[in-house]
PDB file of N, CA and C in Angstrom:
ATOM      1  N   UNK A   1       0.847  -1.168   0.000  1.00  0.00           N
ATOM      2  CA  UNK A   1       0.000   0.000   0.000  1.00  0.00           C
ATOM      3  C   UNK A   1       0.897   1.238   0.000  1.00  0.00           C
ATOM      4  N   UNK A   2       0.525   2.229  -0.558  1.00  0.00           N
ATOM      5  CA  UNK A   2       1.333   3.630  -0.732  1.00  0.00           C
ATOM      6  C   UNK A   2      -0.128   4.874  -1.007  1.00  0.00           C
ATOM      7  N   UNK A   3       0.809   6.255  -0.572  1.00  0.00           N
ATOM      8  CA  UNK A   3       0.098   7.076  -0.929  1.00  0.00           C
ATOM      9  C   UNK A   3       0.037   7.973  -1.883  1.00  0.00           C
ATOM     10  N   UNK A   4      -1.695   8.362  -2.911  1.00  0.00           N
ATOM     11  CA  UNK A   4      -1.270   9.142  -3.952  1.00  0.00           C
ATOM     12  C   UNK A   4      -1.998  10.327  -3.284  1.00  0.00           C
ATOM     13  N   UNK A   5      -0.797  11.253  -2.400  1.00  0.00           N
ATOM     14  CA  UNK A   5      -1.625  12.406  -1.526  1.00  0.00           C
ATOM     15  C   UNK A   5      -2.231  13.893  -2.609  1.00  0.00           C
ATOM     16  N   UNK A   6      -1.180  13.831  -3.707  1.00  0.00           N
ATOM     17  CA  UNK A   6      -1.547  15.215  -4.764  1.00  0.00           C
ATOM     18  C   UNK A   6      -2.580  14.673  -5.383  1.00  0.00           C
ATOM     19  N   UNK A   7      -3.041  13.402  -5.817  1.00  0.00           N
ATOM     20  CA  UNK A   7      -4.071  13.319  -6.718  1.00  0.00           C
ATOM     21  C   UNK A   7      -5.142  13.367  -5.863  1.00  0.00           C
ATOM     22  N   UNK A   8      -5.335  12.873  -4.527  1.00  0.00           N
ATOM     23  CA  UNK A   8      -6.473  13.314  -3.534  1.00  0.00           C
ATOM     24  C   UNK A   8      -6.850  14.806  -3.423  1.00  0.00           C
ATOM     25  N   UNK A   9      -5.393  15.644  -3.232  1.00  0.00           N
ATOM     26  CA  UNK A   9      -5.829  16.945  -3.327  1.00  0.00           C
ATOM     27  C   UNK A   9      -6.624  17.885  -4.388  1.00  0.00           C
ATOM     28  N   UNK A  10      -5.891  16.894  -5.737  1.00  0.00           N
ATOM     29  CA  UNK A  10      -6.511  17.424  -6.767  1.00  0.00           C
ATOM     30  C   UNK A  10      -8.221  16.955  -7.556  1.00  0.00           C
ATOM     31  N   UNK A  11      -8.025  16.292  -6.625  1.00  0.00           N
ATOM     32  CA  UNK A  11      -9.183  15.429  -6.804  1.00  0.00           C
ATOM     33  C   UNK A  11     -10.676  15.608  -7.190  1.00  0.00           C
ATOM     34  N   UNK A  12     -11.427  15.988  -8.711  1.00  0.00           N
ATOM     35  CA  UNK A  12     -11.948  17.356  -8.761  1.00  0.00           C
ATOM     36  C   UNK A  12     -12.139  18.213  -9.677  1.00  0.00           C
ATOM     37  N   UNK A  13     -10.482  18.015  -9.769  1.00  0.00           N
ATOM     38  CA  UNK A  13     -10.048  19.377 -10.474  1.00  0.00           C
ATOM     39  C   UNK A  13      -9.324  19.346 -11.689  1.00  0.00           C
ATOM     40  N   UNK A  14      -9.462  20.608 -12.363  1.00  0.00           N
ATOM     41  CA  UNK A  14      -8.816  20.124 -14.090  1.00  0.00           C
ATOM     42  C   UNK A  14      -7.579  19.422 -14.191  1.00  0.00           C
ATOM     43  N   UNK A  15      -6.587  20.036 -12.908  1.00  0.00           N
ATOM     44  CA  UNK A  15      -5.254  18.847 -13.179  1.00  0.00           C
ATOM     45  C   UNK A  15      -5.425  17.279 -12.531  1.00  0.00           C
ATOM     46  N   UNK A  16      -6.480  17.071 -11.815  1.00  0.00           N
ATOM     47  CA  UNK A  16      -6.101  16.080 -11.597  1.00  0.00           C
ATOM     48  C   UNK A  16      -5.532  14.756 -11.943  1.00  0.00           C
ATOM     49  N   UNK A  17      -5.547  14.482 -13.673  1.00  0.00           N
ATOM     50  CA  UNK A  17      -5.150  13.279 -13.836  1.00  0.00           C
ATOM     51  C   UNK A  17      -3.251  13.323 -14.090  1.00  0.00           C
ATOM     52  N   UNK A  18      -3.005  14.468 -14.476  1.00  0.00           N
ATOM     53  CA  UNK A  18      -1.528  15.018 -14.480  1.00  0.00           C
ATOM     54  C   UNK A  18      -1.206  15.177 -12.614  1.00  0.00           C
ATOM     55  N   UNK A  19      -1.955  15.516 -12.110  1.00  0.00           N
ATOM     56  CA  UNK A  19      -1.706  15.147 -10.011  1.00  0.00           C
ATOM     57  C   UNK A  19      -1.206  13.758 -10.043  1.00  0.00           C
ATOM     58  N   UNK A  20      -2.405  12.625 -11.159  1.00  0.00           N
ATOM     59  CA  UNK A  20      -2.120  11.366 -10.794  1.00  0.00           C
ATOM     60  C   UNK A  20      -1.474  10.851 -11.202  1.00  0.00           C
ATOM     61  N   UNK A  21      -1.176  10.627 -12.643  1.00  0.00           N
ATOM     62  CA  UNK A  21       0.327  10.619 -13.108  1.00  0.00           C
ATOM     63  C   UNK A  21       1.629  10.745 -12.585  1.00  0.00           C
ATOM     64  N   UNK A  22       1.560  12.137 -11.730  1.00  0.00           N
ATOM     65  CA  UNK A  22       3.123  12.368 -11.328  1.00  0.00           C
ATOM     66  C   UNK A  22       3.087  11.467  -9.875  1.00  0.00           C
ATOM     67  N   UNK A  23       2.385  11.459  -9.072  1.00  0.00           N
ATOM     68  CA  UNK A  23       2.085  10.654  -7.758  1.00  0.00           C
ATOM     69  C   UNK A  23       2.159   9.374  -8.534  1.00  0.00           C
ATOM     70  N   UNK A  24       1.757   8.884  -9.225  1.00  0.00           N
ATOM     71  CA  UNK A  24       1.655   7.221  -9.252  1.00  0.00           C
ATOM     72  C   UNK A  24       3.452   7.388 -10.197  1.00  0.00           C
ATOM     73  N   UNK A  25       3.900   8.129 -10.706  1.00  0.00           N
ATOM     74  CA  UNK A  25       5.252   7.826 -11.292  1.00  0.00           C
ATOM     75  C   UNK A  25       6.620   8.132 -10.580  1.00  0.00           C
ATOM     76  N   UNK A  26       6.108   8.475  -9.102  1.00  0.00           N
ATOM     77  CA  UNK A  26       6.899   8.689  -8.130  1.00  0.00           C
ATOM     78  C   UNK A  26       7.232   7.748  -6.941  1.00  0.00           C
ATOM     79  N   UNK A  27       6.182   6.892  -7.183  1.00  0.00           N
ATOM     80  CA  UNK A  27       5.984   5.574  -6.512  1.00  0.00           C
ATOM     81  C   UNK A  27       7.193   4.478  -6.555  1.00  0.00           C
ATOM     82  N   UNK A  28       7.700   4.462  -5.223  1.00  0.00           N
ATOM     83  CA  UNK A  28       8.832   2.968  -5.364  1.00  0.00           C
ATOM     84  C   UNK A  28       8.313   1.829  -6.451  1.00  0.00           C
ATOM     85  N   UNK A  29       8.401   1.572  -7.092  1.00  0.00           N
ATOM     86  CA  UNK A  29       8.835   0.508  -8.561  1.00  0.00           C
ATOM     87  C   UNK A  29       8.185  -0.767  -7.574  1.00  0.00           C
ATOM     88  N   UNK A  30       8.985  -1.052  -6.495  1.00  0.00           N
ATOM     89  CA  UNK A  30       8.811  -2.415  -6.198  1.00  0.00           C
ATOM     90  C   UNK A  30       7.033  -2.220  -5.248  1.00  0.00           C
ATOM     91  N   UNK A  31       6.664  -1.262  -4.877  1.00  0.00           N
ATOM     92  CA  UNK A  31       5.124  -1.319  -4.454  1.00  0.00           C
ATOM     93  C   UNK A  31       4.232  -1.539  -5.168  1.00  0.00           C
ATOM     94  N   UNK A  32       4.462  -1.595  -6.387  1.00  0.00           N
ATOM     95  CA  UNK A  32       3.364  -2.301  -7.773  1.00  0.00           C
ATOM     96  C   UNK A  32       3.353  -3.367  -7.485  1.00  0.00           C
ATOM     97  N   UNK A  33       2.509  -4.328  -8.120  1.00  0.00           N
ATOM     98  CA  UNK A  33       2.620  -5.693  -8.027  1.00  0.00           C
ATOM     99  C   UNK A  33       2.997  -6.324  -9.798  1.00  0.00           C
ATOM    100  N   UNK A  34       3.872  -5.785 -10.118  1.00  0.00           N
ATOM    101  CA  UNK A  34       4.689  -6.141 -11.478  1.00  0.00           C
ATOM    102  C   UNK A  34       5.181  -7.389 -11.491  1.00  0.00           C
ATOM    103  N   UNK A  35       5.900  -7.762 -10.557  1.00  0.00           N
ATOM    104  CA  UNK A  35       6.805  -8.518 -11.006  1.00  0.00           C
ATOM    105  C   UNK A  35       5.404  -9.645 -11.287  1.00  0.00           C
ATOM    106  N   UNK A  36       3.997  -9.818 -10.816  1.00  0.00           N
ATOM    107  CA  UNK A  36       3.344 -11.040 -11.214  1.00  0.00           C
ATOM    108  C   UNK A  36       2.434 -10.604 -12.795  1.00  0.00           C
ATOM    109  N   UNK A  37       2.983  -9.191 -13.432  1.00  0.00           N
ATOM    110  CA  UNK A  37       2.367  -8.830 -14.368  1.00  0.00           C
ATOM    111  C   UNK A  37       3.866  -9.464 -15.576  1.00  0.00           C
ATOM    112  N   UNK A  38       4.874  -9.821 -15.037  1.00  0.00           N
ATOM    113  CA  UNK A  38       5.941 -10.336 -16.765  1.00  0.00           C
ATOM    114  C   UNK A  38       5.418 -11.430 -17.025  1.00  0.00           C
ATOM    115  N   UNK A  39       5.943 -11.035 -18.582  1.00  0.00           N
ATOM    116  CA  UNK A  39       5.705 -12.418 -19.652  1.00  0.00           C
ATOM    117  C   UNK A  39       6.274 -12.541 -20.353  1.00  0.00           C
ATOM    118  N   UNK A  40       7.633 -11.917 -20.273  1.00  0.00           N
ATOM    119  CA  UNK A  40       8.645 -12.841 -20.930  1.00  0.00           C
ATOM    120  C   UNK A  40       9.790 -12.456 -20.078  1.00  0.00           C
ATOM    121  N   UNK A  41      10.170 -11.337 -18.806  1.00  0.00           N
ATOM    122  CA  UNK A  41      11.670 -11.466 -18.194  1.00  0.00           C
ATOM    123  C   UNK A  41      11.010 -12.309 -16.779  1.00  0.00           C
ATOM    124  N   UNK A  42      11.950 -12.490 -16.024  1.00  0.00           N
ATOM    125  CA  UNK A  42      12.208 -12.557 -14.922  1.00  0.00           C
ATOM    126  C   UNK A  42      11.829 -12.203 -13.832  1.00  0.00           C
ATOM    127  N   UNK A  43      12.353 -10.894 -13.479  1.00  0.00           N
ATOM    128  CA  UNK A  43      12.365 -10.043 -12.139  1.00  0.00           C
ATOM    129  C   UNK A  43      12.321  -8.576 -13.329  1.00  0.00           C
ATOM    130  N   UNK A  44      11.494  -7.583 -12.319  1.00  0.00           N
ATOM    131  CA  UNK A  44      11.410  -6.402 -12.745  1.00  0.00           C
ATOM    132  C   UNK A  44      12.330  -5.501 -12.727  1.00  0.00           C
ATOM    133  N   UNK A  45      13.128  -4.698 -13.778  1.00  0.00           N
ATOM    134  CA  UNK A  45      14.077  -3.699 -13.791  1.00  0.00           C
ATOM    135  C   UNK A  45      13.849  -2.934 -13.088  1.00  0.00           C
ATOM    136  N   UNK A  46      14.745  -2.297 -11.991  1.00  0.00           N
ATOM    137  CA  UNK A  46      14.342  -1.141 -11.521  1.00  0.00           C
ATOM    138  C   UNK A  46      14.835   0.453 -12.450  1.00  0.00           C
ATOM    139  N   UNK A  47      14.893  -0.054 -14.062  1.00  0.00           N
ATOM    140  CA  UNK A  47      15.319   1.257 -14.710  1.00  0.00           C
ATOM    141  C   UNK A  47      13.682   2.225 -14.741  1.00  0.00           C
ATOM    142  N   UNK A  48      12.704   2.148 -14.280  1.00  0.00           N
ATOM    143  CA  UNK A  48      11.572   3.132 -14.178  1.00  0.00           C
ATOM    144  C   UNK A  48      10.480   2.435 -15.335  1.00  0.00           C
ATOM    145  N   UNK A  49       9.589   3.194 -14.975  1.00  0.00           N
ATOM    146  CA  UNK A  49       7.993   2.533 -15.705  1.00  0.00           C
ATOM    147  C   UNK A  49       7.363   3.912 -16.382  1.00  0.00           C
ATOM    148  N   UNK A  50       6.434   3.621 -17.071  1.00  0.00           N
ATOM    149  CA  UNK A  50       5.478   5.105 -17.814  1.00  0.00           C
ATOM    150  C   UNK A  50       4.054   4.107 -17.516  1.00  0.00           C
ATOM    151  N   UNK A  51       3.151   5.192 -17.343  1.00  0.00           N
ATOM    152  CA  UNK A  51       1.751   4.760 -17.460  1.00  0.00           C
ATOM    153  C   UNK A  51       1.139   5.307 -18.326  1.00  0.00           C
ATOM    154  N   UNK A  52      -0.585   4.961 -18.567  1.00  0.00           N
ATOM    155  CA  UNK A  52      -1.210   5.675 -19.489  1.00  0.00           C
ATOM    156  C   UNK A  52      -2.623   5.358 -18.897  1.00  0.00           C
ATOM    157  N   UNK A  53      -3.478   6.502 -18.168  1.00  0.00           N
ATOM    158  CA  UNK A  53      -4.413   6.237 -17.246  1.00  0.00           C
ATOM    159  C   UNK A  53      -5.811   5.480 -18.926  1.00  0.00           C
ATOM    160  N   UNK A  54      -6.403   4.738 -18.550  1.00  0.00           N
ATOM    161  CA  UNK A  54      -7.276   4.203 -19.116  1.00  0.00           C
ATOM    162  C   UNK A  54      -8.751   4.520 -18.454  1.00  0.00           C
ATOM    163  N   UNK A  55      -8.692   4.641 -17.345  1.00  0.00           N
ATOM    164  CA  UNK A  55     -10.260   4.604 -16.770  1.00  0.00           C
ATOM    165  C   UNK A  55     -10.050   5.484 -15.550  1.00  0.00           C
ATOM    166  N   UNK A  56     -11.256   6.320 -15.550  1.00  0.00           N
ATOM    167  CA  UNK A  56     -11.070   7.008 -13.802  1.00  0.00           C
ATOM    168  C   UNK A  56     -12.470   6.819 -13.698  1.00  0.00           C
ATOM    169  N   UNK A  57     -12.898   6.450 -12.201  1.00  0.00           N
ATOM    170  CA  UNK A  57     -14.375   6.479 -11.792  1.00  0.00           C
ATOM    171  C   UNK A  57     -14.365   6.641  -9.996  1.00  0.00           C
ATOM    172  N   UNK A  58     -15.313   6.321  -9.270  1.00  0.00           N
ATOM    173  CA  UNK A  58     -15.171   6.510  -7.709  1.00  0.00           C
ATOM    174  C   UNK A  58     -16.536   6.483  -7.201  1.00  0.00           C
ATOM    175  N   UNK A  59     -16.644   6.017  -5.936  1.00  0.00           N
ATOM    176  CA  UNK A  59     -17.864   5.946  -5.156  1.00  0.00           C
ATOM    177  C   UNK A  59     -17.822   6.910  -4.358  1.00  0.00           C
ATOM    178  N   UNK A  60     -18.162   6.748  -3.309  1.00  0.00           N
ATOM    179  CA  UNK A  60     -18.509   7.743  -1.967  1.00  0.00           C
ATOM    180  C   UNK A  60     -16.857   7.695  -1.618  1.00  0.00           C
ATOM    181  N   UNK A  61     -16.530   6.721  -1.193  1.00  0.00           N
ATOM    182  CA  UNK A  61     -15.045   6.701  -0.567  1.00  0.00           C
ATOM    183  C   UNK A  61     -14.001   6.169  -1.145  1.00  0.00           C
ATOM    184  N   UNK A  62     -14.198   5.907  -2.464  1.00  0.00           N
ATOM    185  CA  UNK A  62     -12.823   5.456  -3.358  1.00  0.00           C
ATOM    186  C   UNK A  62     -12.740   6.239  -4.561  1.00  0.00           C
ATOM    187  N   UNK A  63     -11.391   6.559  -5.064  1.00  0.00           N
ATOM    188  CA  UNK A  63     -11.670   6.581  -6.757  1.00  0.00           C
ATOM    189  C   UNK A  63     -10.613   5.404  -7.282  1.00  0.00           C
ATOM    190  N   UNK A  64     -11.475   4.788  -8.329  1.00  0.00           N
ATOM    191  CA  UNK A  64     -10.822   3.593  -8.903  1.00  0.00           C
ATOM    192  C   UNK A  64     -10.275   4.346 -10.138  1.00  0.00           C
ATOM    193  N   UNK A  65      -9.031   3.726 -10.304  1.00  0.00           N
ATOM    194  CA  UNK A  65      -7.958   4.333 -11.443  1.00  0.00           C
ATOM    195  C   UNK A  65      -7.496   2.835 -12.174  1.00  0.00           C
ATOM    196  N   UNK A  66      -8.024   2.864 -13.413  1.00  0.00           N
ATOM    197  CA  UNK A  66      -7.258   1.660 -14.175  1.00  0.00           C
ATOM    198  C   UNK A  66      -6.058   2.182 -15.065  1.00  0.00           C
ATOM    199  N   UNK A  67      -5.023   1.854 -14.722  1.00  0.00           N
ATOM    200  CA  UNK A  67      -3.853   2.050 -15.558  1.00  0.00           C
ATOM    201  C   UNK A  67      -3.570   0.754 -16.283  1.00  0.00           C
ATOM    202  N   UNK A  68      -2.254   1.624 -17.561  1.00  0.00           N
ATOM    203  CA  UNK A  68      -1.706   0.249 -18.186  1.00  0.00           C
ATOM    204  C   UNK A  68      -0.136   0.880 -17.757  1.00  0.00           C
ATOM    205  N   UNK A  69       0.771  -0.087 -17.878  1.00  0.00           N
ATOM    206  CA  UNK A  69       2.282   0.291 -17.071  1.00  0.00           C
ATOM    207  C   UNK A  69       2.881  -0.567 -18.008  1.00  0.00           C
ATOM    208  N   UNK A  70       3.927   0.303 -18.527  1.00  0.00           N
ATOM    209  CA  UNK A  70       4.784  -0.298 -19.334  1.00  0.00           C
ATOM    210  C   UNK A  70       6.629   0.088 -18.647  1.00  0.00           C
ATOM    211  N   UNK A  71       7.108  -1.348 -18.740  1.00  0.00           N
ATOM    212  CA  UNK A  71       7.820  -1.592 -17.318  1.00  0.00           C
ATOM    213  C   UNK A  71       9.200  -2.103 -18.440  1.00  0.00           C
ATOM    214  N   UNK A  72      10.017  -2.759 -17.298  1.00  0.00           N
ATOM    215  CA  UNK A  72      11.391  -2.942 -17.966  1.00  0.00           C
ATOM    216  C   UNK A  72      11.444  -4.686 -17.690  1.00  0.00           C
ATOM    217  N   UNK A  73      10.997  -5.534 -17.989  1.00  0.00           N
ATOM    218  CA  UNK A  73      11.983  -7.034 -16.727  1.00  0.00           C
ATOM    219  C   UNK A  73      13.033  -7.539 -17.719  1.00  0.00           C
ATOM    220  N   UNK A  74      13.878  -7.756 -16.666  1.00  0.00           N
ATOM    221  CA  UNK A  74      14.979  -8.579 -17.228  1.00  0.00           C
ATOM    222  C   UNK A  74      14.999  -9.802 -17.258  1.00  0.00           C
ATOM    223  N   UNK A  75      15.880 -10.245 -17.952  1.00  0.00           N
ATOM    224  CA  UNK A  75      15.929 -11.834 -18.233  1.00  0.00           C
ATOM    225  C   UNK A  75      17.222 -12.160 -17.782  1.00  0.00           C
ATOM    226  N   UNK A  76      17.011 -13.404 -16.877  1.00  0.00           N
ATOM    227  CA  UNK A  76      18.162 -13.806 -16.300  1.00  0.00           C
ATOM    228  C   UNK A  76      19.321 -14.121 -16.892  1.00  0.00           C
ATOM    229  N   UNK A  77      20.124 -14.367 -16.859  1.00  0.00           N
ATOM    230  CA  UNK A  77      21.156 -15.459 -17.929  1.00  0.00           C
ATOM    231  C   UNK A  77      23.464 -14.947 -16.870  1.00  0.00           C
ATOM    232  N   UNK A  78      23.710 -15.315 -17.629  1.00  0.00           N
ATOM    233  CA  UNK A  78      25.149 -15.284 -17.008  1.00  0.00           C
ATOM    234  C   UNK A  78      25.617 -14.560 -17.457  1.00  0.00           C
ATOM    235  N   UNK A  79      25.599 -13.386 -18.110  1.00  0.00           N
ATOM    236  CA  UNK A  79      25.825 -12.063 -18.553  1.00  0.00           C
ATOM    237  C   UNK A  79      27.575 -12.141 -18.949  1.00  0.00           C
ATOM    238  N   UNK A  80      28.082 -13.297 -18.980  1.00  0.00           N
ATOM    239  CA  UNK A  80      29.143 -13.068 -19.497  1.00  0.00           C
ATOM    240  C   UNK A  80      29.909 -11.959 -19.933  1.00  0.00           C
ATOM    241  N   UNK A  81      31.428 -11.770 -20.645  1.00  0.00           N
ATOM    242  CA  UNK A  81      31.966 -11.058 -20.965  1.00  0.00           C
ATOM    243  C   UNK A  81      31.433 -11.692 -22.696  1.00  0.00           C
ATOM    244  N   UNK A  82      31.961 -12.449 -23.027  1.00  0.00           N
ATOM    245  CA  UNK A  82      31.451 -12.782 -24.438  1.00  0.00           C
ATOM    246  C   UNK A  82      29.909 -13.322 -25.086  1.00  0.00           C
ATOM    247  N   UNK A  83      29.567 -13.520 -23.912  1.00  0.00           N
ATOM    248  CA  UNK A  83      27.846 -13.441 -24.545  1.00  0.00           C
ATOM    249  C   UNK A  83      27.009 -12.064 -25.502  1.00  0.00           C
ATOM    250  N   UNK A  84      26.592 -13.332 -26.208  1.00  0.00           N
ATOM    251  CA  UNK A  84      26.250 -12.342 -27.866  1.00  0.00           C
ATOM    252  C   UNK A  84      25.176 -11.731 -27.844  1.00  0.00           C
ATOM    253  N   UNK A  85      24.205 -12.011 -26.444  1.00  0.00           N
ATOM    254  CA  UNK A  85      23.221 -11.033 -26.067  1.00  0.00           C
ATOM    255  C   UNK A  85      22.761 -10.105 -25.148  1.00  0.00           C
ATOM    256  N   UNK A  86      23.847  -9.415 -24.835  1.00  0.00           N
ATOM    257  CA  UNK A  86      24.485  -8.991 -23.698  1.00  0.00           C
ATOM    258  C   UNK A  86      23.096  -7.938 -23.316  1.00  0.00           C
ATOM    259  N   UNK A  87      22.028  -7.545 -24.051  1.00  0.00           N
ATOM    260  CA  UNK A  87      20.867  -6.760 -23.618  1.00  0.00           C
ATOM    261  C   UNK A  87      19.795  -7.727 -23.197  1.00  0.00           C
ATOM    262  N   UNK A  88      19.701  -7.484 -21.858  1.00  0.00           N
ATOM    263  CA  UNK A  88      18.830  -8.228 -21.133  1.00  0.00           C
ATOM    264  C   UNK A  88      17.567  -7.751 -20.945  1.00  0.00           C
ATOM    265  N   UNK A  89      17.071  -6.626 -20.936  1.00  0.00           N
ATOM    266  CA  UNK A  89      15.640  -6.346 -20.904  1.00  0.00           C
ATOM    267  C   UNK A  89      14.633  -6.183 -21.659  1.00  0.00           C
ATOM    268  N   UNK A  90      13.572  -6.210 -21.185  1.00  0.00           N
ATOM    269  CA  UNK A  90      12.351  -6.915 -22.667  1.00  0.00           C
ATOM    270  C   UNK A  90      11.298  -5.561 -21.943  1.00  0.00           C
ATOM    271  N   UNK A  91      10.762  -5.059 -22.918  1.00  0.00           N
ATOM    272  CA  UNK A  91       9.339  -4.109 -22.376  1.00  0.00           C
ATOM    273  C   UNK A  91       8.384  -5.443 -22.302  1.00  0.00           C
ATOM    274  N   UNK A  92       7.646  -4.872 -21.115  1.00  0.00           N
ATOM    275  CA  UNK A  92       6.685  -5.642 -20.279  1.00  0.00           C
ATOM    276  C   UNK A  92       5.101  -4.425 -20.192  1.00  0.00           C
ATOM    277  N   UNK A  93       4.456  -4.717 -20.181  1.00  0.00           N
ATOM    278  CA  UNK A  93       3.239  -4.087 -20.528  1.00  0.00           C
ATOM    279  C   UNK A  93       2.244  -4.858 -19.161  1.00  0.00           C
ATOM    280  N   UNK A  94       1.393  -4.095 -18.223  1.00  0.00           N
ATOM    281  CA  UNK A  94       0.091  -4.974 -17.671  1.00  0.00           C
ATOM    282  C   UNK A  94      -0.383  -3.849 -17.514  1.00  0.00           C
ATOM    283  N   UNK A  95      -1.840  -4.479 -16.642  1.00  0.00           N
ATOM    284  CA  UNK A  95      -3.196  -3.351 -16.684  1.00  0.00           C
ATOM    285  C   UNK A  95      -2.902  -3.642 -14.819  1.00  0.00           C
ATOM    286  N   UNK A  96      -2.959  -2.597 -14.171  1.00  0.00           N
ATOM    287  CA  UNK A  96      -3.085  -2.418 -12.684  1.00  0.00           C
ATOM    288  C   UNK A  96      -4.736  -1.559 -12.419  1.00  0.00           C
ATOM    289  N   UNK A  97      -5.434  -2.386 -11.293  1.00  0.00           N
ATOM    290  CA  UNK A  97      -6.502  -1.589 -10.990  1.00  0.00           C
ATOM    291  C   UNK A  97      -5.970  -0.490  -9.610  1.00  0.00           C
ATOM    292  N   UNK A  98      -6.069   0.754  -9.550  1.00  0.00           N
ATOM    293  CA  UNK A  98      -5.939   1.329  -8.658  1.00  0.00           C
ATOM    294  C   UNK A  98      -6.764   1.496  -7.322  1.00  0.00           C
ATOM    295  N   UNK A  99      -7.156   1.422  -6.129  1.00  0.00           N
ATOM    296  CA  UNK A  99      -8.094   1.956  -5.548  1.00  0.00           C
ATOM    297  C   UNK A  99      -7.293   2.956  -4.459  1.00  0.00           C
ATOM    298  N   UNK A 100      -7.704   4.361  -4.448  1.00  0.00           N
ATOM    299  CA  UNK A 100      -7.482   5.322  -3.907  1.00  0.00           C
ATOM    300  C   UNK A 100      -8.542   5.551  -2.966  1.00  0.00           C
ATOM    301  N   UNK A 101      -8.213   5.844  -1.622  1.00  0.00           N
ATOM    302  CA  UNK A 101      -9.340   6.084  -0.295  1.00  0.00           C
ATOM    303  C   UNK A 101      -9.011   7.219  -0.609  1.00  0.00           C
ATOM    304  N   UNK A 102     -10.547   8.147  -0.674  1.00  0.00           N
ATOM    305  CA  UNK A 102     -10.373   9.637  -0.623  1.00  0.00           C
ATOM    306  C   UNK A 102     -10.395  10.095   0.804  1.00  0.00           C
ATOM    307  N   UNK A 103     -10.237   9.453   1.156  1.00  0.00           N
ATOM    308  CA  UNK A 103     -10.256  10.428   3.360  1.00  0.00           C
ATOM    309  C   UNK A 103      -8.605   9.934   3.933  1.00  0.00           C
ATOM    310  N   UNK A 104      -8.186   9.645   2.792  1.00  0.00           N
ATOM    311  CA  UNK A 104      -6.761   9.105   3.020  1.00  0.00           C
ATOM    312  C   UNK A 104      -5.257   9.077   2.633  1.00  0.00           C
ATOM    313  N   UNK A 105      -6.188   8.730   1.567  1.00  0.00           N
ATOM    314  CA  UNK A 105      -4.554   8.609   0.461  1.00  0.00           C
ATOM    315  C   UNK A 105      -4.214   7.420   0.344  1.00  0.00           C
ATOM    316  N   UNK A 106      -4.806   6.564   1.084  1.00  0.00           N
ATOM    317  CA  UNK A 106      -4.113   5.277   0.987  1.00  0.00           C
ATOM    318  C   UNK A 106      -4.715   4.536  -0.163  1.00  0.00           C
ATOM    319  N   UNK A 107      -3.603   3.826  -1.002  1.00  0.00           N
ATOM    320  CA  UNK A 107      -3.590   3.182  -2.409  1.00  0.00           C
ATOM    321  C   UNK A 107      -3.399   1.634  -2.328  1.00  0.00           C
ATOM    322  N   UNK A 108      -4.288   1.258  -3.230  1.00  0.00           N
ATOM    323  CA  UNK A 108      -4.071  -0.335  -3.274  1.00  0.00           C
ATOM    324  C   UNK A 108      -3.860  -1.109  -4.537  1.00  0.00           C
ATOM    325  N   UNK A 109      -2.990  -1.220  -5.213  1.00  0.00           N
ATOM    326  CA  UNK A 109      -2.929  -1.425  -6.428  1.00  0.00           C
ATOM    327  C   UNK A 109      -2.966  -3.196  -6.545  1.00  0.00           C
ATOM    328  N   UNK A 110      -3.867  -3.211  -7.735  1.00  0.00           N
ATOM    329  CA  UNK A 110      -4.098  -4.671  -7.809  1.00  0.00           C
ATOM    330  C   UNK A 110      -3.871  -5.102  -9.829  1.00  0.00           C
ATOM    331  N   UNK A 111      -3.083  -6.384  -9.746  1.00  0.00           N
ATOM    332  CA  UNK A 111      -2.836  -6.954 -11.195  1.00  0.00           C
ATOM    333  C   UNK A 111      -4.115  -7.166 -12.051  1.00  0.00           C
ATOM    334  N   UNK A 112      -4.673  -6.518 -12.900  1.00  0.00           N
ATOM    335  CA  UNK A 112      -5.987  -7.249 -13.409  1.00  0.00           C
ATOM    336  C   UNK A 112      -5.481  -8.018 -14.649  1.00  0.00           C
ATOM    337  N   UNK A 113      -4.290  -7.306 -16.076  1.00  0.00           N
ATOM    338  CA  UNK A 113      -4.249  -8.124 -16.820  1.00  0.00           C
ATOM    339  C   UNK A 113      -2.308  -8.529 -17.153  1.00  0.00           C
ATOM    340  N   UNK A 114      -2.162  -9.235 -17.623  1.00  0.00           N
ATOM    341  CA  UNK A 114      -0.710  -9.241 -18.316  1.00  0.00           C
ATOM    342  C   UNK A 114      -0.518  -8.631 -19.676  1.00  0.00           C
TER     343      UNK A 114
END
């Protein structure tokens, strides 16, 4: 769980999905639940992610945010000095459902697709 406190504030308001953007792209890497979104590396790069919000909606006490996250994972291997494929990372793509408590900030991000 983590907090998206600017997009709560903005919450509303004409910037808000640029609030949510920069809050969700400021987020420690490893608080996603990525690494169960690869399909073809390994373990998730920590070289950084981009999103692209797909859905915003909300009840009384949540707003649900569907993103898609396009990520880095690497692929394991022995990285040798003479290995002929010495670039190990593959773009990785999934859909994360967001749920944001508006009396809070507190975020719950969940895997919906690969």
């Amino acid at each position: 769980m983590f907090k998206l406190n600017n997009a709560i504030s903005a919450w509303g308001c004409e910037n808000f999905e640029f609030a949510l953007k920069t809050d969700i792209l400021n987020v420690d890497i490893s608080l996603l639940p990525l690494q169960e979104g690869l399909t073809l590396g390994h373990c998730v790069s920590d070289s950084g992610f981009d999103i692209m919000v797909l859905n915003i909606s909300d009840s009384e006490g949540a707003i649900f945010v569907r993103v898609g996250v396009f990520f880095q994972g690497a692929i394991s291997g022995c990285n040798c000095a003479d290995d002929p494929s010495p670039n190990n990372l593959t773009t990785e793509y999934c859909t994360l459902q967001l749920t944001i408590n508006k009396y809070n900030a507190d975020t719950h991000a969940e895997l919906l697709d690969k």
